[in-house]
N, C-alpha and C. Protein backbone atom coordinates (compact mmCIF):
# COMPACT_ATOMS: atom_id res chain seq x y z
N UNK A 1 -14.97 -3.06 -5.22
CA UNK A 1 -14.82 -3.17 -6.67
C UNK A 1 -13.90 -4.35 -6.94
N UNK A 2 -14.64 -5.19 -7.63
CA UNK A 2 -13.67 -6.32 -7.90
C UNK A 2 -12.72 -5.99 -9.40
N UNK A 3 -11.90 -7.22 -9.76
CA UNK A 3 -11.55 -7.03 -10.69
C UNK A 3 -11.81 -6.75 -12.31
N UNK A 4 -12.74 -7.16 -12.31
CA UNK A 4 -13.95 -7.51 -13.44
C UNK A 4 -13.95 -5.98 -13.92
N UNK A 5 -14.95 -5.50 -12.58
CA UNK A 5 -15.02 -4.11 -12.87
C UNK A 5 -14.31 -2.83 -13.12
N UNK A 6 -12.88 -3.13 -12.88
CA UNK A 6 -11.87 -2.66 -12.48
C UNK A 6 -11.34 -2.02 -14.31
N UNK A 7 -11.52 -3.35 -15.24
CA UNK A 7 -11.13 -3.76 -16.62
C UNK A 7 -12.39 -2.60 -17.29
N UNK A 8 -13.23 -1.88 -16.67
CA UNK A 8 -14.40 -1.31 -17.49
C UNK A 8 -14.02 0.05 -16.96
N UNK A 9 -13.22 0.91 -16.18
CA UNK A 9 -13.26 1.74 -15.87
C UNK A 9 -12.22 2.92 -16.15
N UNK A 10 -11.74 3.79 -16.31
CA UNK A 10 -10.49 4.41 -16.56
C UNK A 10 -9.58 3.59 -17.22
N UNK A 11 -8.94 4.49 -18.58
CA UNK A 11 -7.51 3.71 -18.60
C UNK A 11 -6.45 4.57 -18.06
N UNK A 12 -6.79 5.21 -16.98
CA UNK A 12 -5.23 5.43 -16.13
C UNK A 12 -5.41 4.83 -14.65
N UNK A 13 -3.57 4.43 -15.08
CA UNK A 13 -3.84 3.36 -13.88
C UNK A 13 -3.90 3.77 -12.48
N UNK A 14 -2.76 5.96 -12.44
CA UNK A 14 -3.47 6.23 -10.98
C UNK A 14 -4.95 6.21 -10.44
N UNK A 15 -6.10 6.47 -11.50
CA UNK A 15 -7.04 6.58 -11.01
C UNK A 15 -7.75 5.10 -10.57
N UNK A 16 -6.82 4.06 -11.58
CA UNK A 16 -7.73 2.99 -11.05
C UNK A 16 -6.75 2.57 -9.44
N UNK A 17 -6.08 2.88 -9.35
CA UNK A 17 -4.90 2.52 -8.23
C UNK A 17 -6.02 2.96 -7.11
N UNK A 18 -6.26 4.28 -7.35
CA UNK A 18 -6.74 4.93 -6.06
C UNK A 18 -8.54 4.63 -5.64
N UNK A 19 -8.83 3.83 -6.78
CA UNK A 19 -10.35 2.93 -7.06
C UNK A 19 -9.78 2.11 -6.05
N UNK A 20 -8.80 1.45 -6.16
CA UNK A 20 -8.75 0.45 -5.04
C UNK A 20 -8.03 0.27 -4.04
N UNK A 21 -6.91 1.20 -3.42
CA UNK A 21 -6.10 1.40 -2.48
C UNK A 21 -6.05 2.86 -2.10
N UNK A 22 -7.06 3.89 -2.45
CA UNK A 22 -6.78 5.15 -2.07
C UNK A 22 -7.51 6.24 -1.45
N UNK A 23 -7.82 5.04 -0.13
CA UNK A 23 -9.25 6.04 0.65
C UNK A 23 -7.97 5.67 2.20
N UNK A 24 -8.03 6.64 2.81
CA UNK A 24 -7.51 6.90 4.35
C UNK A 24 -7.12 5.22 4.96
N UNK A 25 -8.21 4.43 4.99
CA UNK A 25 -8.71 3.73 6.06
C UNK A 25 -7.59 1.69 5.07
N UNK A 26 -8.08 2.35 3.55
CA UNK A 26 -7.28 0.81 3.10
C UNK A 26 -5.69 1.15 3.06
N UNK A 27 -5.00 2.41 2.75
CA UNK A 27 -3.74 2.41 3.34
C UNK A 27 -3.47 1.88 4.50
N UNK A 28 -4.18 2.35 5.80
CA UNK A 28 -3.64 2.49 6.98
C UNK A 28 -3.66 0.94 7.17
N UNK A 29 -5.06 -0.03 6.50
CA UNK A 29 -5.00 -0.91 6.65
C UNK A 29 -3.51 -1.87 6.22
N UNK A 30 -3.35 -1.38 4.88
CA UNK A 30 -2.26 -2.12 4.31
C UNK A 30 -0.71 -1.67 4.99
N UNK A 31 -0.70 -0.18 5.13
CA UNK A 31 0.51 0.12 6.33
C UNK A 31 0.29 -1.24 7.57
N UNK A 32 -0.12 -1.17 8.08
CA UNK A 32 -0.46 -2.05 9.62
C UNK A 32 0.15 -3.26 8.91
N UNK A 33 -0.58 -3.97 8.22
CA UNK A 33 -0.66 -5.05 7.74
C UNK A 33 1.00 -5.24 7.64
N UNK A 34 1.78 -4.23 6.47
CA UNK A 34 3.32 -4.71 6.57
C UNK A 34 4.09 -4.50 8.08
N UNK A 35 3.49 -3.96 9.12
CA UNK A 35 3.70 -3.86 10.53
C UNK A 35 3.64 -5.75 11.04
N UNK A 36 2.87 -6.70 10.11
CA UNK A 36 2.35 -7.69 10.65
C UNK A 36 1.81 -8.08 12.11
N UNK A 37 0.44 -6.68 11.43
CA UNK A 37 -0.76 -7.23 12.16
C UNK A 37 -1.79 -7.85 11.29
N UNK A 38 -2.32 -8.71 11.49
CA UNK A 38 -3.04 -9.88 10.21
C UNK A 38 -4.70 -9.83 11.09
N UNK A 39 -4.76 -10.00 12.31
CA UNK A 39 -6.40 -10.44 12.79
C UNK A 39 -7.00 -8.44 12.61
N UNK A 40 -8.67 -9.27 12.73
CA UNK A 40 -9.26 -8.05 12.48
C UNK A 40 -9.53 -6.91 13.66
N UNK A 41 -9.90 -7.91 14.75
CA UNK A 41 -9.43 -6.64 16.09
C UNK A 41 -8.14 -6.37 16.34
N UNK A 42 -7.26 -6.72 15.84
CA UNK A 42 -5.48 -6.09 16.14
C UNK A 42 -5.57 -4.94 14.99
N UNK A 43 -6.45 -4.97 14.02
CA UNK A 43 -6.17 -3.89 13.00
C UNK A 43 -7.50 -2.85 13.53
N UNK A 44 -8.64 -3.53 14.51
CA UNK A 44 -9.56 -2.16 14.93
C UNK A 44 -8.74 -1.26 16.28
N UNK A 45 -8.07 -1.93 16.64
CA UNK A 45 -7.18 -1.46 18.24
C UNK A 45 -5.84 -0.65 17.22
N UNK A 46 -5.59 -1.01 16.66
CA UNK A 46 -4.22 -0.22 16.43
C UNK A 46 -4.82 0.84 15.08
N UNK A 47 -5.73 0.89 14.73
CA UNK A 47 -6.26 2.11 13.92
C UNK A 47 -7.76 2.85 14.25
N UNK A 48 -8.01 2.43 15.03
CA UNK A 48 -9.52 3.27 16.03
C UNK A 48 -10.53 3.36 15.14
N UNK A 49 -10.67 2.10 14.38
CA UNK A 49 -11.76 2.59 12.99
C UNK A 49 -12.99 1.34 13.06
N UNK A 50 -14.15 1.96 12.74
CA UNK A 50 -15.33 1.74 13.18
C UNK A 50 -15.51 0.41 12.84
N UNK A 51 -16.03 -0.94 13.34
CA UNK A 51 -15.83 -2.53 12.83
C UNK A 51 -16.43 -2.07 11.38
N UNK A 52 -16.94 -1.53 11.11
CA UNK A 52 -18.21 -1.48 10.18
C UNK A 52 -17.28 -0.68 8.63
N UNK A 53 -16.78 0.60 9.14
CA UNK A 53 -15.42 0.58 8.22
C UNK A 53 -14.62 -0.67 7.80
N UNK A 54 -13.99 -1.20 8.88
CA UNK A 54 -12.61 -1.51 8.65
C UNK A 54 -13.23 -3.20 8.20
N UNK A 55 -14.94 -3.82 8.22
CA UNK A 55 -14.77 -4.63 7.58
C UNK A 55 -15.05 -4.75 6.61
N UNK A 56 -15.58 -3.70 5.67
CA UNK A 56 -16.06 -3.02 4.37
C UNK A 56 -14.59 -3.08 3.27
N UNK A 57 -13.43 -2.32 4.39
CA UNK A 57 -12.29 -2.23 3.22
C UNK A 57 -11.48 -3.49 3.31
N UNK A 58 -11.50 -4.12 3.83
CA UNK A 58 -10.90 -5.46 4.20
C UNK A 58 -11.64 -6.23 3.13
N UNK A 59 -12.83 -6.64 3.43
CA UNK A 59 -13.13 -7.46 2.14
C UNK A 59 -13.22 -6.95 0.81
N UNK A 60 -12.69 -5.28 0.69
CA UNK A 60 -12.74 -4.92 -0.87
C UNK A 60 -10.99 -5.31 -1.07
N UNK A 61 -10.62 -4.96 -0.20
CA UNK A 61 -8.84 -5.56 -0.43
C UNK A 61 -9.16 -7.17 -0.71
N UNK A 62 -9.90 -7.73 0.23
CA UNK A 62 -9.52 -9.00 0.18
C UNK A 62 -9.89 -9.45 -1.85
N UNK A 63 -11.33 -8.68 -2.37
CA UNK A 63 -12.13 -8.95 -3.62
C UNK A 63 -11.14 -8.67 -4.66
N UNK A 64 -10.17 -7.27 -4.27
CA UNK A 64 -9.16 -7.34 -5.39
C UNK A 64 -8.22 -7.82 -5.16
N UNK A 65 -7.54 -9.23 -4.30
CA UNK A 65 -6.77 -9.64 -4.28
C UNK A 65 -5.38 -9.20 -3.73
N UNK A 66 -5.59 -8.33 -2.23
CA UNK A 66 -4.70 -7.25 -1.85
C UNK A 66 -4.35 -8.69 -0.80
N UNK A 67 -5.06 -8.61 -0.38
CA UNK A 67 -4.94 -9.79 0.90
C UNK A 67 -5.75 -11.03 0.55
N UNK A 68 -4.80 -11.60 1.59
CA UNK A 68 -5.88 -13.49 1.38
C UNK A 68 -6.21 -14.00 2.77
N UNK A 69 -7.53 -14.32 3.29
CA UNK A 69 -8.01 -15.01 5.10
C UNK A 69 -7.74 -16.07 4.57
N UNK A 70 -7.11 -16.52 5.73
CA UNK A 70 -6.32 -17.57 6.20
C UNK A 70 -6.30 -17.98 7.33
N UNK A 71 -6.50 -19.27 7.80
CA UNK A 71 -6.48 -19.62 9.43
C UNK A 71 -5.23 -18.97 9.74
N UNK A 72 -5.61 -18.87 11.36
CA UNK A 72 -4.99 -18.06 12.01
C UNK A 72 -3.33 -18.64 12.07
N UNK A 73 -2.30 -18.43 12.30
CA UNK A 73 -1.29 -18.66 12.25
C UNK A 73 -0.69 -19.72 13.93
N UNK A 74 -1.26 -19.44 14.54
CA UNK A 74 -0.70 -19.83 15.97
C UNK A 74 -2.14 -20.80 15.95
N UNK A 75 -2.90 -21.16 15.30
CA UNK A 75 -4.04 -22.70 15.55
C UNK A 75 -4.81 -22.28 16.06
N UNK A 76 -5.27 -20.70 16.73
CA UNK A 76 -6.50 -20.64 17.15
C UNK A 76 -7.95 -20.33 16.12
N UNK A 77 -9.06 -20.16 16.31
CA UNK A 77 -10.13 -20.48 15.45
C UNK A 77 -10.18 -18.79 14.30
N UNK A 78 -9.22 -17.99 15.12
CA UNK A 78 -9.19 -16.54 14.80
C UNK A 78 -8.62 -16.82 13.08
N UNK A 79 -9.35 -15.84 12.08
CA UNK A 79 -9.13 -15.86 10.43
C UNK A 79 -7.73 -14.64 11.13
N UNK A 80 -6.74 -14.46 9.81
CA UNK A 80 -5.79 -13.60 9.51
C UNK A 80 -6.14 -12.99 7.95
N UNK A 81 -5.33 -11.85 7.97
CA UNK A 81 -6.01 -11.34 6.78
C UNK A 81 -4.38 -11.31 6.65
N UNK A 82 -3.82 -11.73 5.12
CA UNK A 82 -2.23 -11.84 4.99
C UNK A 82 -2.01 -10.97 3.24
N UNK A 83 -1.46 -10.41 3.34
CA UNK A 83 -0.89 -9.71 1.97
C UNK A 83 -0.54 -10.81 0.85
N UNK A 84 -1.26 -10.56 0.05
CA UNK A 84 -0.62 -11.73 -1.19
C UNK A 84 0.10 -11.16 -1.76
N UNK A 85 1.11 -11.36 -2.77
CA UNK A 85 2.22 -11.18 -3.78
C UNK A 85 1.73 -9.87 -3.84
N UNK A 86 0.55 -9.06 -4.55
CA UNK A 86 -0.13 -8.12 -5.16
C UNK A 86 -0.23 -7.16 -3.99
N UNK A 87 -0.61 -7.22 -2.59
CA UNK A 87 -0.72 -6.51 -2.35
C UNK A 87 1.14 -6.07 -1.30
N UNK A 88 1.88 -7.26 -1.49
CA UNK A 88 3.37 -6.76 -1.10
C UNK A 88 4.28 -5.85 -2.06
N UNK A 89 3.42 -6.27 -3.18
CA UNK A 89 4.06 -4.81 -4.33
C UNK A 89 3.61 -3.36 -4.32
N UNK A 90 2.92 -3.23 -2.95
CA UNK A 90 2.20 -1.82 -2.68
C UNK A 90 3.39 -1.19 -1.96
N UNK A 91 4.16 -1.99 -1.09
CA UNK A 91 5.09 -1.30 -0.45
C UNK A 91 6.00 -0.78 -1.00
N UNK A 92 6.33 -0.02 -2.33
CA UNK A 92 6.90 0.95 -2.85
C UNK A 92 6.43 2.09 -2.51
N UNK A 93 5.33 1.86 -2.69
CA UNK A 93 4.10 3.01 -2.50
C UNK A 93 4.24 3.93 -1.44
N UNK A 94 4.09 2.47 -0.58
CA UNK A 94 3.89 2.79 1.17
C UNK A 94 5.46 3.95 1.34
N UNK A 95 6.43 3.77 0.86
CA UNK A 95 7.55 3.67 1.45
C UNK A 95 7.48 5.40 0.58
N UNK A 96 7.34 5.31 -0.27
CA UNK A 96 7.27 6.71 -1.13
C UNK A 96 6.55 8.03 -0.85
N UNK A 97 5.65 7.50 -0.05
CA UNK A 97 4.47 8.25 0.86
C UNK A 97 4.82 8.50 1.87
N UNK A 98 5.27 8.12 2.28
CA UNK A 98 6.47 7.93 4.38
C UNK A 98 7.30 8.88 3.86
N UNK A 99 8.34 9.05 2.93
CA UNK A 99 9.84 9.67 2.43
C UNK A 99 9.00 10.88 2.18
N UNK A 100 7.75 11.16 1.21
CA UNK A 100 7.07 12.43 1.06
C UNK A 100 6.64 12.99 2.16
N UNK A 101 5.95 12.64 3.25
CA UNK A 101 5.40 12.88 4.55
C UNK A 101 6.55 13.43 5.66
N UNK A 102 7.88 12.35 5.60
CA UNK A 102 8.92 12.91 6.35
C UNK A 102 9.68 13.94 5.87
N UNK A 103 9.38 14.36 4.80
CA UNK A 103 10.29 16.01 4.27
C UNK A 103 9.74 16.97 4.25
N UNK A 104 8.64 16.60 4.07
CA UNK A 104 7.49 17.66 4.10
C UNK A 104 6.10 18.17 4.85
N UNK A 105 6.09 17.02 5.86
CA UNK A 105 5.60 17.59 6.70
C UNK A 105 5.54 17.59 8.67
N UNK A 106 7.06 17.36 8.46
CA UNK A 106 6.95 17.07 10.31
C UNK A 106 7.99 18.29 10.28
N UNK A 107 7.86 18.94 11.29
CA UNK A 107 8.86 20.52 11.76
C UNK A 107 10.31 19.54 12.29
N UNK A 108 11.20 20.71 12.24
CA UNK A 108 12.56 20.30 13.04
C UNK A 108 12.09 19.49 14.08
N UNK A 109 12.86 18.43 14.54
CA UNK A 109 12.88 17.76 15.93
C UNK A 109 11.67 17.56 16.65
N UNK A 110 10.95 17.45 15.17
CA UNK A 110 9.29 17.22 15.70
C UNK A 110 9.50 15.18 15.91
N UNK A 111 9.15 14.33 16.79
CA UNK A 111 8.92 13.17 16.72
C UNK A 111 8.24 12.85 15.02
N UNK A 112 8.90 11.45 14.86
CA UNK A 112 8.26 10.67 13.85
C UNK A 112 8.58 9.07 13.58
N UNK A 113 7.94 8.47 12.77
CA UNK A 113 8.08 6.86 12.64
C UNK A 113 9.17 6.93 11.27
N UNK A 114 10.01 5.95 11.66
CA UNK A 114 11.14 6.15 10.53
C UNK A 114 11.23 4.50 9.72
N UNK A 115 11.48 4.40 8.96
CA UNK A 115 11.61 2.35 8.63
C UNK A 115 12.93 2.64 8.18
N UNK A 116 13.24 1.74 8.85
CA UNK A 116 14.68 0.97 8.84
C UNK A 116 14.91 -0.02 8.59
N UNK A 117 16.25 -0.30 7.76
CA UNK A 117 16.93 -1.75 7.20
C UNK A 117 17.15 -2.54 8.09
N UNK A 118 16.53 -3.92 8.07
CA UNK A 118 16.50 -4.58 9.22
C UNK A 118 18.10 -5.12 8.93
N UNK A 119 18.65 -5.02 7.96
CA UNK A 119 20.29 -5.54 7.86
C UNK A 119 21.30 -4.50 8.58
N UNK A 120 21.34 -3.49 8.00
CA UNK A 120 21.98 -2.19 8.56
C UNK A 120 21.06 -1.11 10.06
N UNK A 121 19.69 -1.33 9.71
CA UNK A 121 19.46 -0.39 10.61
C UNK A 121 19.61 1.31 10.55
N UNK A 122 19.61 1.21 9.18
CA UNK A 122 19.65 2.77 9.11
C UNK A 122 18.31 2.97 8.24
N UNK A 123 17.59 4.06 8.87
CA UNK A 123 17.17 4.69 7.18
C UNK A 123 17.10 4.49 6.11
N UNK A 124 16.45 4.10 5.20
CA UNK A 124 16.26 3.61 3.46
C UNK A 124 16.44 4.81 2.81
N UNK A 125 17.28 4.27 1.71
CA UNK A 125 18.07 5.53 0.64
C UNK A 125 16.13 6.28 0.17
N UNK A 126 16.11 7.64 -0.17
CA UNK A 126 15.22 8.34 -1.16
C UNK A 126 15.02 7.70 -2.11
N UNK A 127 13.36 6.81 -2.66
CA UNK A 127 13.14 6.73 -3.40
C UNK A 127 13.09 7.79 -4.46
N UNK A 128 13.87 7.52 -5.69
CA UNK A 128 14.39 8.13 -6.79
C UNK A 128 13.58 6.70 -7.96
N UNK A 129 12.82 8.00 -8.80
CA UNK A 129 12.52 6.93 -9.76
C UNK A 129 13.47 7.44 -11.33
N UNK A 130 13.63 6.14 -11.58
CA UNK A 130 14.69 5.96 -12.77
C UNK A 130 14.36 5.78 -14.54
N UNK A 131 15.06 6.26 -15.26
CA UNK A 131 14.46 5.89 -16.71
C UNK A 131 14.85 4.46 -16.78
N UNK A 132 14.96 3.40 -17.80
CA UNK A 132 14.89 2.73 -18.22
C UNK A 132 16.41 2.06 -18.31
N UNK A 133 17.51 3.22 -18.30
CA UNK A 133 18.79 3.30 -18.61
C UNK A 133 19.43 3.09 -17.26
N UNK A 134 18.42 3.91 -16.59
CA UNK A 134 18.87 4.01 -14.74
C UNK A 134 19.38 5.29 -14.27
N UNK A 135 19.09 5.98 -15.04
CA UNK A 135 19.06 7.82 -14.54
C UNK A 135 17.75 8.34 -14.28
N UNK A 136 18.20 8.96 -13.06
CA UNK A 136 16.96 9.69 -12.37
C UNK A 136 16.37 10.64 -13.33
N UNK A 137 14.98 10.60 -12.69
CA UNK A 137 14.49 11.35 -13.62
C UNK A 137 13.40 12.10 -13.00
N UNK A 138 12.66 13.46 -13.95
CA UNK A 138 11.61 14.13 -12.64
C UNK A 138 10.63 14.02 -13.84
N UNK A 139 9.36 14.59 -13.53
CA UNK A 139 8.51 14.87 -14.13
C UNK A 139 8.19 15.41 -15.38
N UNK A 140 8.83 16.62 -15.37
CA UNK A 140 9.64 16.99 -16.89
C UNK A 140 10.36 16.37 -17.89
N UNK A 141 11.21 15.20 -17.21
CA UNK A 141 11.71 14.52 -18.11
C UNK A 141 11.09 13.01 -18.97
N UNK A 142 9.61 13.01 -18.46
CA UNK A 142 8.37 11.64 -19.04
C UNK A 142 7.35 12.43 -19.88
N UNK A 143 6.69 11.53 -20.61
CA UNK A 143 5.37 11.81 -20.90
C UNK A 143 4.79 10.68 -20.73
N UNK A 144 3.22 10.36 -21.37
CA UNK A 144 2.51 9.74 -21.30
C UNK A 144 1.84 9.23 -22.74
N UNK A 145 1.63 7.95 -23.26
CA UNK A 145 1.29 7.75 -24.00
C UNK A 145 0.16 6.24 -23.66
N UNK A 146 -0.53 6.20 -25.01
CA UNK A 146 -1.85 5.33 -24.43
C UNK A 146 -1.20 4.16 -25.40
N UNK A 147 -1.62 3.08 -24.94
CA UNK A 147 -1.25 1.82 -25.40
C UNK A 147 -1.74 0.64 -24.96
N UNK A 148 -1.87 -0.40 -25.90
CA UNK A 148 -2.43 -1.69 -25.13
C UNK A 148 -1.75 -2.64 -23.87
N UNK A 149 -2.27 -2.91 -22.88
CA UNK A 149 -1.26 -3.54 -22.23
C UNK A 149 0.21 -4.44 -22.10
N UNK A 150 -0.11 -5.22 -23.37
CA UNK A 150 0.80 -5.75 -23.99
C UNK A 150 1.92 -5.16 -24.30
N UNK A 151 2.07 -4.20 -24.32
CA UNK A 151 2.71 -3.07 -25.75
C UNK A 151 3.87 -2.56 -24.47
N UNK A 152 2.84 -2.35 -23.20
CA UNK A 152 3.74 -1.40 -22.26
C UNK A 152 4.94 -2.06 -21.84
């Protein structure tokens, strides 16, 4: 789904979010990807997914502008598939989904993948989302209203 089509479909933006980043295979892709793995067999070896999958969601990332091919980085004839601006603003996402996954579903002293501050090396604070003012806030405390883009 390109963008075009994107403008004709739902006006909420989780559903259009998950139109274009919210099937198993384009996460894992875009997880990997901030791992910086960029070629297309480093992303079939490190996610076991069928060429035929993984080159289906690759060029729908690439159509909405998630990623951009690019010669290969080290001069060989190999394309890279590289995150543009758009799709490096996913990693809130990514990171919000990891923090949900690690509280809720690995047992005591069960192994897991943790991301760490490459400055400090610890653990990243709980994403906490904030009002406007900068107080946390939950679900109860928003609503939803419809409006033109402009407006928001």
């Amino acid at each position: 789904m390109n963008e075009d089509e994107l403008s004709h479909s739902t006006e909420c933006p989780v559903a259009r979010t998950l139109e274009v980043i919210g099937d198993r295979w384009s996460l894992m892709i875009i997880r990997d990807a901030f791992d910086d793995v960029r070629r297309f067999s480093d992303f079939q070896k490190h996610l076991g997914v069928a060429k035929n999958i993984l080159t289906t969601r690759l060029k729908a990332l690439v159509e909405v502008g998630i990623f951009d091919i690019r010669p290969a980085s080290d001069g060989s004839a190999y394309k890279e598939y590289v995150l543009t601006q758009k799709g490096r603003e996913v990693f809130p996402i990514m990171v919000s989904m990891r923090q949900w996954g690690e509280r809720h579903l690995f047992k005591p002293h069960e192994t897991r993948s943790v991301l760490l501050d490459n400055a400090s090396g610890q653990p990243l604070m709980p994403m906490v989302v904030r009002s406007a003012s900068g107080q946390p806030v939950e679900a109860s405390d928003c609503h939803r209203v419809r409006c033109l883009a402009e407006e928001a």
